[in-house]
N, C-alpha and C. Protein backbone atom coordinates (compact mmCIF):
# COMPACT_ATOMS: atom_id res chain seq x y z
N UNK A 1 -16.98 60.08 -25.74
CA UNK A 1 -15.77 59.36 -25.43
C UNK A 1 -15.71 59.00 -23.95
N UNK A 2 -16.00 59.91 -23.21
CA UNK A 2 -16.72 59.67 -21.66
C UNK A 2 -17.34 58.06 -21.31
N UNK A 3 -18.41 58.27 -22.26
CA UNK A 3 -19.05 57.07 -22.02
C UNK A 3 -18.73 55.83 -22.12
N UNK A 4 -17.33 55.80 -23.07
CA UNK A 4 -16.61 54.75 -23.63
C UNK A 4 -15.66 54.02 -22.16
N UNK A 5 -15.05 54.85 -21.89
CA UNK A 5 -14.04 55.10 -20.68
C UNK A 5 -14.63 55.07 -19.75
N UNK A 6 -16.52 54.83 -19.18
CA UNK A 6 -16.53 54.35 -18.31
C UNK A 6 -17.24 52.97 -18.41
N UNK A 7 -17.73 52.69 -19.97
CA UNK A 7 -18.05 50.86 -19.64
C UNK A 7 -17.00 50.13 -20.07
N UNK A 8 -16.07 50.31 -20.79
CA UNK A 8 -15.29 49.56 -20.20
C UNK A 8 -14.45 48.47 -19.63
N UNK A 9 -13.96 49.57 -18.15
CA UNK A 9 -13.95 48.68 -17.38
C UNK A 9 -15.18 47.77 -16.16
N UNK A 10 -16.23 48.18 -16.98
CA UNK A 10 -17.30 47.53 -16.38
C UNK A 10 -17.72 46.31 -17.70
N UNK A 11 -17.59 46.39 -18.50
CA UNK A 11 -17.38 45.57 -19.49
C UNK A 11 -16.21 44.58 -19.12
N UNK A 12 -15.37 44.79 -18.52
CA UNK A 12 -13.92 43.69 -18.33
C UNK A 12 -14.05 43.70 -16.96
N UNK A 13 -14.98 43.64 -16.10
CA UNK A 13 -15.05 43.20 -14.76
C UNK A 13 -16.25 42.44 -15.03
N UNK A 14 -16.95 42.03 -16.03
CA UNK A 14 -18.41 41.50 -15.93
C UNK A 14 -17.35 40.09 -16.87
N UNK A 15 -17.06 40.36 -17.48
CA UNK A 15 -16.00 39.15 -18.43
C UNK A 15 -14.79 38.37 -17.37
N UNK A 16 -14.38 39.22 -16.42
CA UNK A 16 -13.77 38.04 -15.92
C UNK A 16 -14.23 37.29 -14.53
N UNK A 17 -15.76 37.79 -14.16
CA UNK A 17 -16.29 37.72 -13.29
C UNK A 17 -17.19 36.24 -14.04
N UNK A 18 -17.76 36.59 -15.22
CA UNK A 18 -18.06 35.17 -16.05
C UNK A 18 -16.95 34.31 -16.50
N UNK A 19 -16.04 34.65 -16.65
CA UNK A 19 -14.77 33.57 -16.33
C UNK A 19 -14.50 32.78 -15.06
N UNK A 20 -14.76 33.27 -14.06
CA UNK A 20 -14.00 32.40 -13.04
C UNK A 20 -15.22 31.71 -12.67
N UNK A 21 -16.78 32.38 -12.84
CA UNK A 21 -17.87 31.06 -12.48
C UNK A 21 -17.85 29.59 -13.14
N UNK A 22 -18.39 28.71 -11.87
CA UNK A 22 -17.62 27.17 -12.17
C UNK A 22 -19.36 26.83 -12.14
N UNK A 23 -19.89 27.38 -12.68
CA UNK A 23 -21.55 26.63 -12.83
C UNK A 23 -22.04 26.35 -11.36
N UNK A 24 -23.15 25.96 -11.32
CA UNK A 24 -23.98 25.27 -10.22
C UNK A 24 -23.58 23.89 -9.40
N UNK A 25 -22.50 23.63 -9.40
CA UNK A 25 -21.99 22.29 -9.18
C UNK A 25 -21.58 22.45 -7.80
N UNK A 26 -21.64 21.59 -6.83
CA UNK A 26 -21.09 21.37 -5.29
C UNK A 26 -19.75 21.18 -5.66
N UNK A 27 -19.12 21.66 -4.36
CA UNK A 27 -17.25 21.27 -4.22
C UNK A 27 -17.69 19.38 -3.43
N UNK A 28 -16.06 19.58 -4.04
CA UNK A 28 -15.80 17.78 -3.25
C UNK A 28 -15.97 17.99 -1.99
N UNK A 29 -15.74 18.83 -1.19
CA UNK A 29 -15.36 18.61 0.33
C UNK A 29 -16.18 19.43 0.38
N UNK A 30 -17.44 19.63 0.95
CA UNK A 30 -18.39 20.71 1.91
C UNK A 30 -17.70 20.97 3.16
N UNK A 31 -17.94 22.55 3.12
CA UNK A 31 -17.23 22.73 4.74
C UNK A 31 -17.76 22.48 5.73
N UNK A 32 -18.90 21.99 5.51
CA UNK A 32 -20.01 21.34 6.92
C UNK A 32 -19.66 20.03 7.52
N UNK A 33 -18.65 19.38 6.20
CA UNK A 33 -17.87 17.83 6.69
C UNK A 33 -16.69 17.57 7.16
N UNK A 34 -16.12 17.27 8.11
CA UNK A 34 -14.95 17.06 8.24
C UNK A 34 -14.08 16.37 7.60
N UNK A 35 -12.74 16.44 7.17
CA UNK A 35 -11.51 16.10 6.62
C UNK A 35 -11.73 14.56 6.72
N UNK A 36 -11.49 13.19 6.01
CA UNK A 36 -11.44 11.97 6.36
C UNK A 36 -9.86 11.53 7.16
N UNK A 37 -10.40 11.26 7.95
CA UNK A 37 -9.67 10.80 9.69
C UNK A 37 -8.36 9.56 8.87
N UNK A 38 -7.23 9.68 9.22
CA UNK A 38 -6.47 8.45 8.55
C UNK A 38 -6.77 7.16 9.86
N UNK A 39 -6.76 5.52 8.97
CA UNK A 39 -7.11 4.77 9.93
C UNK A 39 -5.81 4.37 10.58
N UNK A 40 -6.35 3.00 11.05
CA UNK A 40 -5.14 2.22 11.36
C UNK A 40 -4.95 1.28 11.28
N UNK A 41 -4.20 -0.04 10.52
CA UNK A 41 -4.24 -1.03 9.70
C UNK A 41 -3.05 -1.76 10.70
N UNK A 42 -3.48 -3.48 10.74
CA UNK A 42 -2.42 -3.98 10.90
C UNK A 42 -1.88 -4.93 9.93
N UNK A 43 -0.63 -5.68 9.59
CA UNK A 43 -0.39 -6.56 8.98
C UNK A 43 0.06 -7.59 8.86
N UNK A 44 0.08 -8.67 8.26
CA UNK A 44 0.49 -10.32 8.88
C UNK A 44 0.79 -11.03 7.72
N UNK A 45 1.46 -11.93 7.63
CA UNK A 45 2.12 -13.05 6.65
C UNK A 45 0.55 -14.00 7.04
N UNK A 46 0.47 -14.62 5.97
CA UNK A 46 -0.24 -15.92 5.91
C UNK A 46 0.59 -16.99 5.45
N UNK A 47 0.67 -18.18 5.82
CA UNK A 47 1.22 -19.32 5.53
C UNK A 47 0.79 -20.70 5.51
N UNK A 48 0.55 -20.89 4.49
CA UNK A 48 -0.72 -22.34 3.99
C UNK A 48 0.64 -23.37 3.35
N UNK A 49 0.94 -24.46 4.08
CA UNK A 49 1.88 -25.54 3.70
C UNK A 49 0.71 -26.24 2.54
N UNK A 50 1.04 -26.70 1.49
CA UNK A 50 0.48 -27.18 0.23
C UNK A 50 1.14 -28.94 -0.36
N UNK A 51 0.89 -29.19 -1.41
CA UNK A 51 1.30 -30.21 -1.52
C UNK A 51 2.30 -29.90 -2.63
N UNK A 52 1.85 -29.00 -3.48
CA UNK A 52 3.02 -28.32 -4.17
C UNK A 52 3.94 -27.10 -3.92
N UNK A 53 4.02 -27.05 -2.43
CA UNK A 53 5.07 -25.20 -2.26
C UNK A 53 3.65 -25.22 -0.76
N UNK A 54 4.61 -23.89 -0.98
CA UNK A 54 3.68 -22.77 0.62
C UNK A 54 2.84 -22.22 -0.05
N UNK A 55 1.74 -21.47 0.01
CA UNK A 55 0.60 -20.34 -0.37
C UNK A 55 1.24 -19.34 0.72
N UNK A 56 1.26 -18.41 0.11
CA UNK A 56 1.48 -16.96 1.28
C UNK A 56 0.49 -15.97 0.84
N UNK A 57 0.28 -15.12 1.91
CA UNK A 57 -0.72 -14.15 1.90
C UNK A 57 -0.36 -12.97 2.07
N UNK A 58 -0.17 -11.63 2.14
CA UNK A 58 -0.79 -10.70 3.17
C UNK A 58 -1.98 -10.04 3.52
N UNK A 59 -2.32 -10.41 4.91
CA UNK A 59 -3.44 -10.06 5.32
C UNK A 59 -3.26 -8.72 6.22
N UNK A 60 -4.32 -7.85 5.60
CA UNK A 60 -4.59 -6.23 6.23
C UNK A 60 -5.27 -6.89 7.01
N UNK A 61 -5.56 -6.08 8.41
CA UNK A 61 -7.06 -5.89 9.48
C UNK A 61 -6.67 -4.72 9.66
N UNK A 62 -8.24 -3.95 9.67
CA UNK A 62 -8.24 -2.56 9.99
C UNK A 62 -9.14 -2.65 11.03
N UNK A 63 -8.50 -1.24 11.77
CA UNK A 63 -9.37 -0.96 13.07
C UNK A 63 -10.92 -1.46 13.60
N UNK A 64 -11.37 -2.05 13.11
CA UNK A 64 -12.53 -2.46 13.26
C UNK A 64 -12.92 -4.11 13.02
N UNK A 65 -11.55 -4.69 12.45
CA UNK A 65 -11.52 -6.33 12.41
C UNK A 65 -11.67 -6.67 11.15
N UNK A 66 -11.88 -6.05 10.50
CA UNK A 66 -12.03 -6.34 8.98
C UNK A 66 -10.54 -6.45 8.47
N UNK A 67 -11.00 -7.97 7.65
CA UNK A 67 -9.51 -8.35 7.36
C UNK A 67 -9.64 -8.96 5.38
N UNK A 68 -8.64 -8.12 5.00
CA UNK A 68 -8.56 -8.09 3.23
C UNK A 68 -7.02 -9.42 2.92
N UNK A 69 -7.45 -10.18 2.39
CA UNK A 69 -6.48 -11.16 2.20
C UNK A 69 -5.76 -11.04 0.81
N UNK A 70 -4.28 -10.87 0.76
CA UNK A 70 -3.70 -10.87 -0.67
C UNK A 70 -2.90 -11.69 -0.91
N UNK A 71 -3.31 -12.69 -2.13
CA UNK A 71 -2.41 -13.63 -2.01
C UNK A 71 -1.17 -13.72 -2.93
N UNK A 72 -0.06 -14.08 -2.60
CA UNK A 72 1.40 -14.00 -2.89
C UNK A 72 2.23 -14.66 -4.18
N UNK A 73 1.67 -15.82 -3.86
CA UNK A 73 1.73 -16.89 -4.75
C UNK A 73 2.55 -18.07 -3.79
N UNK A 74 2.78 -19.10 -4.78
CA UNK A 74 3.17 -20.49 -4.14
C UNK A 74 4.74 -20.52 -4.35
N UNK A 75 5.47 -20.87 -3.01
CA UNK A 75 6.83 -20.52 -2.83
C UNK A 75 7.40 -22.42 -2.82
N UNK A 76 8.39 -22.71 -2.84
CA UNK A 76 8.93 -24.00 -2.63
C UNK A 76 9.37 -23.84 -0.88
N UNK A 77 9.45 -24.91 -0.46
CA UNK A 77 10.52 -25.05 0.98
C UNK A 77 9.07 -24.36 2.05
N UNK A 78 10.16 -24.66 2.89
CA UNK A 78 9.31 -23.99 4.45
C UNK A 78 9.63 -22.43 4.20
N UNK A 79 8.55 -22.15 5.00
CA UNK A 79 8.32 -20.24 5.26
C UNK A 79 8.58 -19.85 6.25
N UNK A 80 9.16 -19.13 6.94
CA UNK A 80 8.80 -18.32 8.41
C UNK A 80 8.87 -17.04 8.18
N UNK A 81 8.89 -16.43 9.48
CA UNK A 81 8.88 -14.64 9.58
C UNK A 81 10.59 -14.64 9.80
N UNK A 82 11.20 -13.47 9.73
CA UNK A 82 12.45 -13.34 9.40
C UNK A 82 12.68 -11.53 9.67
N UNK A 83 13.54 -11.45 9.96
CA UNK A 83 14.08 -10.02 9.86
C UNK A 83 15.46 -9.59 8.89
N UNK A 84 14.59 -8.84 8.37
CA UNK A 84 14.82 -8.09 6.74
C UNK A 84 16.34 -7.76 7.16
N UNK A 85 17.48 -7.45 6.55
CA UNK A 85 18.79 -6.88 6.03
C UNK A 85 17.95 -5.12 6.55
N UNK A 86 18.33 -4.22 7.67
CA UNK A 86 18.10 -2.76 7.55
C UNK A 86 18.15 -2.19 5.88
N UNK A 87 18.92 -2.10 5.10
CA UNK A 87 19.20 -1.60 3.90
C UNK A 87 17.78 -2.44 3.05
N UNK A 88 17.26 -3.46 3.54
CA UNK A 88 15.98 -3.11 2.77
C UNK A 88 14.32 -2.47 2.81
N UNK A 89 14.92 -1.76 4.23
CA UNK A 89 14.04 -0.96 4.42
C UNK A 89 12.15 -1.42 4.64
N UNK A 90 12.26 -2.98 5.13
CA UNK A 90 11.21 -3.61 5.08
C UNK A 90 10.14 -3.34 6.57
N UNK A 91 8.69 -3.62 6.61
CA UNK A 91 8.38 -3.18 7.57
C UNK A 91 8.42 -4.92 8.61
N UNK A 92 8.46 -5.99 7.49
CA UNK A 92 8.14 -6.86 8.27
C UNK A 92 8.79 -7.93 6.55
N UNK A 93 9.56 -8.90 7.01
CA UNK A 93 9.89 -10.36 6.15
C UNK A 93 9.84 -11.65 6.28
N UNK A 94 9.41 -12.49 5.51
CA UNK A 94 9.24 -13.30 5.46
C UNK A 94 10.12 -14.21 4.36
N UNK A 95 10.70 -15.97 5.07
CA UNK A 95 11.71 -16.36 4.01
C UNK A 95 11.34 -18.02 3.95
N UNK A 96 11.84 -17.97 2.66
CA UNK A 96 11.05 -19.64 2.24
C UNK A 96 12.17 -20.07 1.99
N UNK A 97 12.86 -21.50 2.67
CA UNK A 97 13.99 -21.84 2.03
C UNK A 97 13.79 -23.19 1.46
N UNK A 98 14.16 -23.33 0.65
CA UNK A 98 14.19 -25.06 0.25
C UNK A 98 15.59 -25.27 -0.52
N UNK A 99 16.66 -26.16 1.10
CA UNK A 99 17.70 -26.27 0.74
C UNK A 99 18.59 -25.04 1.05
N UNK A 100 19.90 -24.87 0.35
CA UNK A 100 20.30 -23.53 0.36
C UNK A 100 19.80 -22.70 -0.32
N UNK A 101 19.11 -22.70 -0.93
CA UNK A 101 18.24 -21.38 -2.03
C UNK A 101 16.90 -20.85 -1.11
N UNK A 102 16.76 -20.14 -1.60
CA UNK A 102 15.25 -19.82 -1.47
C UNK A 102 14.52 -18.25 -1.80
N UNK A 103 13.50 -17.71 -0.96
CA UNK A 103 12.54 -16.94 -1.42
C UNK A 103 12.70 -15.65 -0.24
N UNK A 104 12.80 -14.11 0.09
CA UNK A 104 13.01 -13.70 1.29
C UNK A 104 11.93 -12.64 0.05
N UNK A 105 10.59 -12.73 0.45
CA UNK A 105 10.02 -11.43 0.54
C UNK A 105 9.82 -10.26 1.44
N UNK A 106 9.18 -8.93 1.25
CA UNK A 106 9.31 -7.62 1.93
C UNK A 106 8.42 -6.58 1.70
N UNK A 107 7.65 -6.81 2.81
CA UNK A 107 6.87 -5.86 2.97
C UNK A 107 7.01 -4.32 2.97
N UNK A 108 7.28 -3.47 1.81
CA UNK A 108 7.20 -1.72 2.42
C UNK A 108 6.73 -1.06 2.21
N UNK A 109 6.47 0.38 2.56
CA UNK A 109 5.45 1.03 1.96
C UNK A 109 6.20 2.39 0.88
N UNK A 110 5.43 2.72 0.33
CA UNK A 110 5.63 3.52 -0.80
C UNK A 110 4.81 5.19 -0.65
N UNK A 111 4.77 6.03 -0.67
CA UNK A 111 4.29 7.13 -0.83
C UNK A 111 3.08 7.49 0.35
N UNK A 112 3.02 6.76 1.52
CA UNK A 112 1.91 6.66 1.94
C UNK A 112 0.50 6.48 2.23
N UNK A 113 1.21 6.12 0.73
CA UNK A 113 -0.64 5.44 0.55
C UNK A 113 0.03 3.90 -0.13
N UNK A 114 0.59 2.95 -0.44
CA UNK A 114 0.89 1.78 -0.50
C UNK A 114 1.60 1.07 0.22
N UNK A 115 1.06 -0.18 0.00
CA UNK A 115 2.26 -1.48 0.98
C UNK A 115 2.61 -2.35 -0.53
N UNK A 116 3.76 -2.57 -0.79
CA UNK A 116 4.08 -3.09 -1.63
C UNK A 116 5.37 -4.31 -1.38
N UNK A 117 4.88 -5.52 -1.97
CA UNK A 117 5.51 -6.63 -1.76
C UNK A 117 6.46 -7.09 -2.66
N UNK A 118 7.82 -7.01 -2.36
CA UNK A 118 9.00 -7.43 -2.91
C UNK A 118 9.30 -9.33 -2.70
N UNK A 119 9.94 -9.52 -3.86
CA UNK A 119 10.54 -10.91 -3.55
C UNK A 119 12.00 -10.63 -3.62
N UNK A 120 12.85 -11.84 -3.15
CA UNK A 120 14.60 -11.67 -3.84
C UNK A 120 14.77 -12.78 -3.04
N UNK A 121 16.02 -13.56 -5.09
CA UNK A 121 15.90 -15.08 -4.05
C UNK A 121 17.35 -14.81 -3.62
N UNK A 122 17.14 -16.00 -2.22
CA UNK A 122 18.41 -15.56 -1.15
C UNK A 122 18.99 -17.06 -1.39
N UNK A 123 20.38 -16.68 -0.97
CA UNK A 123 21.43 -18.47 -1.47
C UNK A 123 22.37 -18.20 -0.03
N UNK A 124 22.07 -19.20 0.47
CA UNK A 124 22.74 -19.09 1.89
C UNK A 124 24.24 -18.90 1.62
N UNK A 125 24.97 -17.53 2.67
CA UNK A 125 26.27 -17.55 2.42
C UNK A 125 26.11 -16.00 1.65
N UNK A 126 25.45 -15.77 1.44
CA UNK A 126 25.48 -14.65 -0.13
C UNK A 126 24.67 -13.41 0.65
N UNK A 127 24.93 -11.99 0.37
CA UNK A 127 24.48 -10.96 1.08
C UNK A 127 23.57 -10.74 0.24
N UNK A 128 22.34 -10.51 -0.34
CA UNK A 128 21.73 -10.29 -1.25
C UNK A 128 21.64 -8.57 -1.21
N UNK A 129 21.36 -8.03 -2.60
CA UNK A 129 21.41 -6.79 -2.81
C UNK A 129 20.10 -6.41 -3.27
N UNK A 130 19.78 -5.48 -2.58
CA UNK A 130 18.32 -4.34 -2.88
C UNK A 130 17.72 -4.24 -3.69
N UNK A 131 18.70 -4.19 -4.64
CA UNK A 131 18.02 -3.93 -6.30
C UNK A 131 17.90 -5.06 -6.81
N UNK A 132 17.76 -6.14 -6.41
CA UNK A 132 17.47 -7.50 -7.04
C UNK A 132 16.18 -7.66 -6.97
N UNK A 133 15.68 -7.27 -6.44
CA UNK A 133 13.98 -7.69 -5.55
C UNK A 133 13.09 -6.88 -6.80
N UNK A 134 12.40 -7.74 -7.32
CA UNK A 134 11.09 -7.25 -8.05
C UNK A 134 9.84 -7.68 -7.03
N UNK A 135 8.75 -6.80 -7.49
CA UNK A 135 7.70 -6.48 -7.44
C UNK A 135 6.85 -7.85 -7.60
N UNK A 136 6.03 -8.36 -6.25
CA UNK A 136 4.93 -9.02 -6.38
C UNK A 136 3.44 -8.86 -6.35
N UNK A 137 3.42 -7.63 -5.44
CA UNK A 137 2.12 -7.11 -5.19
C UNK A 137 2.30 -5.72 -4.85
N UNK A 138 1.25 -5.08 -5.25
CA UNK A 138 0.86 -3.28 -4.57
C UNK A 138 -0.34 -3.83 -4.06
N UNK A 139 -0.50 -3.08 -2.79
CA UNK A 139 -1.87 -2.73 -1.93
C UNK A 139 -1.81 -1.37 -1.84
N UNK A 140 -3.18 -0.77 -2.21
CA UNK A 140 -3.40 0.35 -1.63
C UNK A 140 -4.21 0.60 -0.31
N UNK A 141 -3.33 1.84 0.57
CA UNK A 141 -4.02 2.11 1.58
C UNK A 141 -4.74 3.35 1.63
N UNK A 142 -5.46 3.50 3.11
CA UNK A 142 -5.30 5.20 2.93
C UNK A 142 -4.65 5.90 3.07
N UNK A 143 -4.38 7.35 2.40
CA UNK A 143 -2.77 8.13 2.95
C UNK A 143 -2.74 8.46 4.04
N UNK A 144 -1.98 8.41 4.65
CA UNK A 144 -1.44 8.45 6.25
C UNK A 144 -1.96 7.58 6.88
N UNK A 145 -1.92 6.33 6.72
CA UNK A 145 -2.51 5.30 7.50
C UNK A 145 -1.56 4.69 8.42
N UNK A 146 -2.44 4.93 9.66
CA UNK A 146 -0.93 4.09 10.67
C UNK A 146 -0.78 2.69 10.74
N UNK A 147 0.19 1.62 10.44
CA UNK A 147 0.00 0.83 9.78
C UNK A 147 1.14 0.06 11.05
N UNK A 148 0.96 -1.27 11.86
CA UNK A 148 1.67 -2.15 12.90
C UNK A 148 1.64 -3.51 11.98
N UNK A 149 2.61 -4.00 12.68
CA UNK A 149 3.11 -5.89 12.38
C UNK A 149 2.59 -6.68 13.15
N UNK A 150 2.44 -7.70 12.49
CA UNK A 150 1.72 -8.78 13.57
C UNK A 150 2.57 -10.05 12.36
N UNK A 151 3.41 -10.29 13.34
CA UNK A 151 4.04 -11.67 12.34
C UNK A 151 3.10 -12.45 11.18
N UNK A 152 2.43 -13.41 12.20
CA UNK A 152 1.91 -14.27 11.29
C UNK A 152 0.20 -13.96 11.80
N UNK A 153 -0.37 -14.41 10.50
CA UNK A 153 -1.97 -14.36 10.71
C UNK A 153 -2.63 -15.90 10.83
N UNK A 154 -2.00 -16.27 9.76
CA UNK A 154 -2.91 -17.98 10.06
C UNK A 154 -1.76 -19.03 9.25
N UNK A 155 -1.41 -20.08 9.95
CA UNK A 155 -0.95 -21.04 8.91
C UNK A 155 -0.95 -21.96 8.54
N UNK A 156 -2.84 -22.06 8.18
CA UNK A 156 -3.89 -23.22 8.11
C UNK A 156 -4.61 -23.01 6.87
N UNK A 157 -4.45 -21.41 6.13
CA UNK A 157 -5.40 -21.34 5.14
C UNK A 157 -5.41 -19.63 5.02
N UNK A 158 -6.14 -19.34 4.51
CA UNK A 158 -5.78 -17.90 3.51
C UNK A 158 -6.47 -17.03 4.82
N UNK A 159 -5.84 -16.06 5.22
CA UNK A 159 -6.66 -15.06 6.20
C UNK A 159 -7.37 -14.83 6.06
N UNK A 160 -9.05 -14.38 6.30
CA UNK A 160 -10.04 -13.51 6.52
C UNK A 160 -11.00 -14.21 5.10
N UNK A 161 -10.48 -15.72 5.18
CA UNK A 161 -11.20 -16.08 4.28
C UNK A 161 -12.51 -17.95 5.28
């Protein structure tokens, strides 16, 4: 009975010692590599006058000049840069009017790792409200990316193209 009582718990230290082995496989992160560094991104409206509407863009450049072009779609009226209503929490806006109506998109970011582009149409005279604005575009960034404005990028043709 001795003998019982001492394998055991050498029997249930060999079982959960083959439980927690994860095979021969490398980890994601070797500790010989360092953590990936967050960059730093800037961002800009594009504005292409058309024969049918504006083309709009947003164009990323990251630290190194590399520039990713996203395009918006085709708005009616003239475009410019604009500053957003505070309550929509934008990093940078842009507004297309044709006439009293028009287009006020918004650049913001989301969870730290997205820039995501809102539209909401604006009617001169009228305060527009927050929750009107749907969704035109997600960009993903990297998380914690430090991310500056630069009004406009080009308004001759699609950025970084």
């Amino acid at each position: 009975m001795q003998r019982l009582a001492l394998i055991a718990p050498l029997f249930a230290s060999l079982l959960v010692a083959s439980a927690c082995h994860k095979g021969g496989g490398e980890t994601t992160t070797p500790s010989d590599q360092p953590p990936p560094l967050a960059k730093h991104i800037s961002i800009a409206w594009g504005i292409q006058k058309g024969d049918k509407g504006t083309d709009l863009y947003l164009a990323l450049t990251d630290e190194v000049g590399k520039v990713q072009s996203h395009p918006l779609g085709t708005y009616p009226g003239a475009c410019d840069v604009t500053t957003a209503a505070k309550t929509m929490n934008a990093l940078t806006a842009l507004r297309c009017m044709d006439g009293a109506t028009g287009t006020e998109l918004h650049a913001v970011t989301q969870g730290g790792d997205k820039i995501i582009v809102l539209k909401l149409r604006v009617d001169e005279g009228v305060t527009p409200d927050p929750m009107d604005r749907a969704e035109v575009a997600t960009i993903n960034v990297p998380l914690g990316v430090g991310i500056s404005v630069d009004p406009v990028q080009a308004t001759t043709g699609a950025p970084g193209q």
